[in-house]
Protein backbone atom coordinates (compact mmCIF):
# COMPACT_ATOMS: atom_id res chain seq x y z
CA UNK A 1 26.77 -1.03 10.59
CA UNK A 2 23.50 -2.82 9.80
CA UNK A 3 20.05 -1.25 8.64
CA UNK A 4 16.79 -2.50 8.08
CA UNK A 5 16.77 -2.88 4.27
CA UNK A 6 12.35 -3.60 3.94
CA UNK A 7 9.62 -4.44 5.00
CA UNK A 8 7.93 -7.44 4.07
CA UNK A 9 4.32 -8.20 4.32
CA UNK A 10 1.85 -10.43 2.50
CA UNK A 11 0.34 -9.14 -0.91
CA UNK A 12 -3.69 -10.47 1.02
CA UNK A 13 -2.50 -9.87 4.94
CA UNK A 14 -4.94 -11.01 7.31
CA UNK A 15 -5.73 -11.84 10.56
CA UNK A 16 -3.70 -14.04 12.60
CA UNK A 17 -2.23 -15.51 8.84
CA UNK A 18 1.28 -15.94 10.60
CA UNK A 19 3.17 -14.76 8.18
CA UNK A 20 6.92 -14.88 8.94
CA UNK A 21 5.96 -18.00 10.61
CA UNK A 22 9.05 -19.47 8.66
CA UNK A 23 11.35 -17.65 6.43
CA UNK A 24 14.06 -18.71 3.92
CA UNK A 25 16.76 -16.73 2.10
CA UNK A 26 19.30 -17.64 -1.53
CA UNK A 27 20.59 -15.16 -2.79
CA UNK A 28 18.56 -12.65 -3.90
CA UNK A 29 15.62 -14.80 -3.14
CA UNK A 30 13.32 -14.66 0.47
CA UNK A 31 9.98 -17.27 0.59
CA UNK A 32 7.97 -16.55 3.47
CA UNK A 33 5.40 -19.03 5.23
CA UNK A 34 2.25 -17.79 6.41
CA UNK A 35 0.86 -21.17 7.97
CA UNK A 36 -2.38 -19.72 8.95
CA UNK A 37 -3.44 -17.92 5.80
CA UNK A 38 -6.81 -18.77 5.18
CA UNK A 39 -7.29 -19.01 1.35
CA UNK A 40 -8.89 -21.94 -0.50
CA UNK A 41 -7.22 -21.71 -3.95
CA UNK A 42 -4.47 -23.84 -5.22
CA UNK A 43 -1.40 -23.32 -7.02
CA UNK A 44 0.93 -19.98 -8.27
CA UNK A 45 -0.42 -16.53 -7.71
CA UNK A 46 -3.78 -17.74 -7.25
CA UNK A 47 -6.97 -15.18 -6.19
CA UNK A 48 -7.17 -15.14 -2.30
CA UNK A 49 -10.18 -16.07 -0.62
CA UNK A 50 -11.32 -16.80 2.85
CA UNK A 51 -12.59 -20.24 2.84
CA UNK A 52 -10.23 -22.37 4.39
CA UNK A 53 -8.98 -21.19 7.55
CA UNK A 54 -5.68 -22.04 8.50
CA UNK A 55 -5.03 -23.91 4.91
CA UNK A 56 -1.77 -21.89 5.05
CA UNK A 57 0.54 -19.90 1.82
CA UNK A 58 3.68 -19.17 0.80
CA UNK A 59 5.51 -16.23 -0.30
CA UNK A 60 8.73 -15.39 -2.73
CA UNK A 61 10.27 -11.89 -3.18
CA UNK A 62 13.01 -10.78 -5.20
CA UNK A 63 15.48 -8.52 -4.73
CA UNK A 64 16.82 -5.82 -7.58
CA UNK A 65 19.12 -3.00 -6.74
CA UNK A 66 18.53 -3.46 -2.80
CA UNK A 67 14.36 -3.64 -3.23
CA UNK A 68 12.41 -6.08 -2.74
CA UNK A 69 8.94 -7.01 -4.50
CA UNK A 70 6.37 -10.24 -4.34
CA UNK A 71 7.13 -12.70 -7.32
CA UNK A 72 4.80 -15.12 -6.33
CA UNK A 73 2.32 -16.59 -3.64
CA UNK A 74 1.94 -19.74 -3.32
CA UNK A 75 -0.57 -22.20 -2.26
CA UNK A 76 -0.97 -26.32 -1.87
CA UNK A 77 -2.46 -27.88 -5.01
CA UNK A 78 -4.79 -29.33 -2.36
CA UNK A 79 -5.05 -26.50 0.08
CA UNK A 80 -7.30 -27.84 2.91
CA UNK A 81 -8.50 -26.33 6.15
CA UNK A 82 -5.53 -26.72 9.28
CA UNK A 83 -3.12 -27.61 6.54
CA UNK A 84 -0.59 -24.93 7.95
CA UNK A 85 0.98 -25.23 4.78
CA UNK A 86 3.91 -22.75 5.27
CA UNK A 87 4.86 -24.16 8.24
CA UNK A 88 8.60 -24.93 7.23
CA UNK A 89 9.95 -23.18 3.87
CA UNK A 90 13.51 -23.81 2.21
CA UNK A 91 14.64 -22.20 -1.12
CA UNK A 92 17.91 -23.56 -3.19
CA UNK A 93 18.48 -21.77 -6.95
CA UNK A 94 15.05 -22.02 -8.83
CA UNK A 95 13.47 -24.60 -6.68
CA UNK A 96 11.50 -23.96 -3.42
CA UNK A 97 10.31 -26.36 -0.89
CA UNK A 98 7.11 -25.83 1.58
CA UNK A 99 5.92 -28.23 4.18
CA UNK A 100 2.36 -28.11 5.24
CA UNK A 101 2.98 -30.26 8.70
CA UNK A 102 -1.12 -30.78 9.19
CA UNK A 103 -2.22 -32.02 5.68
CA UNK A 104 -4.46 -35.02 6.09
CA UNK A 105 -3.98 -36.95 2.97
CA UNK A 106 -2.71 -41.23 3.62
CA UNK A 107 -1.39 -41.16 0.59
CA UNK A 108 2.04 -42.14 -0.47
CA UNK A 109 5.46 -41.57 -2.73
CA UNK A 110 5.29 -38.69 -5.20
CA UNK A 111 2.79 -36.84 -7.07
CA UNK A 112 -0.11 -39.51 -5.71
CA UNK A 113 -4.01 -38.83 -5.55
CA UNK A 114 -4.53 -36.74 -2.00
CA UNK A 115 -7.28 -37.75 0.32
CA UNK A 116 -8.89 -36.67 3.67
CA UNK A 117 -8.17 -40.11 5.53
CA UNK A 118 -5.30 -39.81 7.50
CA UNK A 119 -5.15 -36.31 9.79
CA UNK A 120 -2.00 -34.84 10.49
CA UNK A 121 -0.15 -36.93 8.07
CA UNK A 122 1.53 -33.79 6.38
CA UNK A 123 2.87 -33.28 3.53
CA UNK A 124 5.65 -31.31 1.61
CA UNK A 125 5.68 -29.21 -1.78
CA UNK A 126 7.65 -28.82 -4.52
CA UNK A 127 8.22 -25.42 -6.69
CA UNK A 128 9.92 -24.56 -9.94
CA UNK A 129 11.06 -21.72 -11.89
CA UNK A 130 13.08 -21.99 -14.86
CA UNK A 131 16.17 -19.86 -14.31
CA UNK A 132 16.03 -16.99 -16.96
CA UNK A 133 18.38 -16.51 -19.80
CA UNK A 134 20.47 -13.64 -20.40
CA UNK A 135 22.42 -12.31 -23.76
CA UNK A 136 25.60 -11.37 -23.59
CA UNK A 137 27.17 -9.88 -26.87
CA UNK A 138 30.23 -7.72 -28.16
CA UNK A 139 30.90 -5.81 -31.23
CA UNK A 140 33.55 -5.59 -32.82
CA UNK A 141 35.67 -5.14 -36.05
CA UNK A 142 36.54 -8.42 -37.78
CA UNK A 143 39.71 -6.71 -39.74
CA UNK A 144 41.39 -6.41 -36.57
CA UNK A 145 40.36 -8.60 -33.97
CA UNK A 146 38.07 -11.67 -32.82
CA UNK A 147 36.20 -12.31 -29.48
CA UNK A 148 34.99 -15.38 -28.28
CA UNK A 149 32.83 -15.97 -25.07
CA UNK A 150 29.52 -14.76 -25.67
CA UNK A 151 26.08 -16.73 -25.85
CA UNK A 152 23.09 -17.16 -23.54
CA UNK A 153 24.00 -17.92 -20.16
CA UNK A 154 21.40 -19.05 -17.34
CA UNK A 155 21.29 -16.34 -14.29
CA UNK A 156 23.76 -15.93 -11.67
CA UNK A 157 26.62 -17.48 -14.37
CA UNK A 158 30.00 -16.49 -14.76
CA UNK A 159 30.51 -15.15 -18.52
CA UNK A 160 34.49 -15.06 -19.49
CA UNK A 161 34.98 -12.85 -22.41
CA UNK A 162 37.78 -12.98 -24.24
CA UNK A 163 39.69 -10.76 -26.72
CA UNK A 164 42.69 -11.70 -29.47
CA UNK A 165 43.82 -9.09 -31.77
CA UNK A 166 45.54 -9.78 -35.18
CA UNK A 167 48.62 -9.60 -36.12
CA UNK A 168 50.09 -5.93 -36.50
CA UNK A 169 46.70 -4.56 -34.32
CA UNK A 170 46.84 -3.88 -30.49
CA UNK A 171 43.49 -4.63 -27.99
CA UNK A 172 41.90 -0.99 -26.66
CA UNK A 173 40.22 -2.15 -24.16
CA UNK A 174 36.22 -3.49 -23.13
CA UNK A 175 33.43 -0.58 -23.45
CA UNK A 176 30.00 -0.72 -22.41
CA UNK A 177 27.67 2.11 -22.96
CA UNK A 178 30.09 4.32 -24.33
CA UNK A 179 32.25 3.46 -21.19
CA UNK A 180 35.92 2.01 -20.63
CA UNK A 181 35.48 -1.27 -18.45
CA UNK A 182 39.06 -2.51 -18.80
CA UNK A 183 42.15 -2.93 -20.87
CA UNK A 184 42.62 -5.85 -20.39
CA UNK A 185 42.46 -8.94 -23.18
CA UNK A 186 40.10 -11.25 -20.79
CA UNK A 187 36.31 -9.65 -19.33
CA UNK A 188 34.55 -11.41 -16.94
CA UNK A 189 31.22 -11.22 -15.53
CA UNK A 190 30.89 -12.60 -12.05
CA UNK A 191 27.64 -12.74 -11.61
CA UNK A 192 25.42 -12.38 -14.81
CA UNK A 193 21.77 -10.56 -13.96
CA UNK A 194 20.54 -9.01 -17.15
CA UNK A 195 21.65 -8.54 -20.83
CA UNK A 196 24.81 -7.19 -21.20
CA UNK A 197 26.19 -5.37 -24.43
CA UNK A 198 30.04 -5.26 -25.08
CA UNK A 199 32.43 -3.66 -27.67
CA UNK A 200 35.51 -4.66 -27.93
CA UNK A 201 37.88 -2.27 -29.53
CA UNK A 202 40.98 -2.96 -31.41
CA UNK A 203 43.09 -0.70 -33.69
């Protein structure tokens, strides 16, 4: 059965902001539009104000363990008044798009100088995050066994650990934290979101 898993609102909430106004979901990743927020400042996790009404923001939360927290609000690098930036959102891995259908700027192509020349032109925005990097190692005894497999690995990879025992010494099994996670030769990690600590055990 479903159940309302949080409740989202904007980390500066005002009046009439719209947020929700779009919405986008990957993974463990939401980015909400608020078209009508009303803050002047530019760029990532930027100090609210009030001086641009309608100029329009962007938010991303994050999911851990089934709760959800802000990462980030973000704003047009030329946040302008009736921007409505916010008013579409889309989020794919580490990148995030926002379109801001009202921006006035005739400018053209990528990364060009913005102007006030050409209302209603609109505009779109591009965000980045680098993906993190996890560790993922395994102890072990060298006398009676090798593993290969571990490394840094970008989030959200799959980590294959495997383990080969030498001759005349038989594979226990995968531990972590003192805990048996299987017998078996090969480990793998579906779905790597922190650090992860192995030992392999042979005797």
């Amino acid at each position: 059965a479903w159940s309302q898993q949080a409740y989202l609102k904007a980390s500066n909430a005002g009046v009439n902001d719209f947020f929700g106004s779009s919405v986008a979901i990957f993974g463990d990743t939401l980015v909400v539009g608020a078209e009508r927020e009303a803050s002047g400042t530019a760029g990532v996790n930027s100090t609210p104000n009030e001086s641009a009404d309608k100029a329009g923001a962007a938010y991303v939360f994050v999911r851990s363990s089934n709760t959800w927290s802000q990462q980030a609000y973000l704003k047009a690098s030329n946040p302008g008044e009736s921007d409505n930036f916010g008013t579409s959102v889309a989020v794919s891995g580490t990148t995030i798009a926002v379109g801001a259908v009202f921006e006035a700027s005739s400018a053209t192509g990528v990364n060009s100088t913005s102007d006030e020349s050409a209302n209603n032109a609109g505009a779109a925005y591009i965000f980045a995050c680098p993906e993190p990097q996890f560790l993922v190692k395994a102890k072990f005894k060298s006398k009676r066994g090798k593993v290969r497999g571990v490394g840094s690995f970008n989030q959200g990879s799959k980590v294959t650990l495997k383990a080969k025992p030498k001759k005349d010494r038989k594979f226990l099994g995968w531990f972590e934290n003192k805990k048996l996670i299987t017998k078996k030769k090969k480990l793998v990690i579906k779905n790597l979101t922190a650090n992860r600590s192995f030992v392999a055990k042979f005797k």
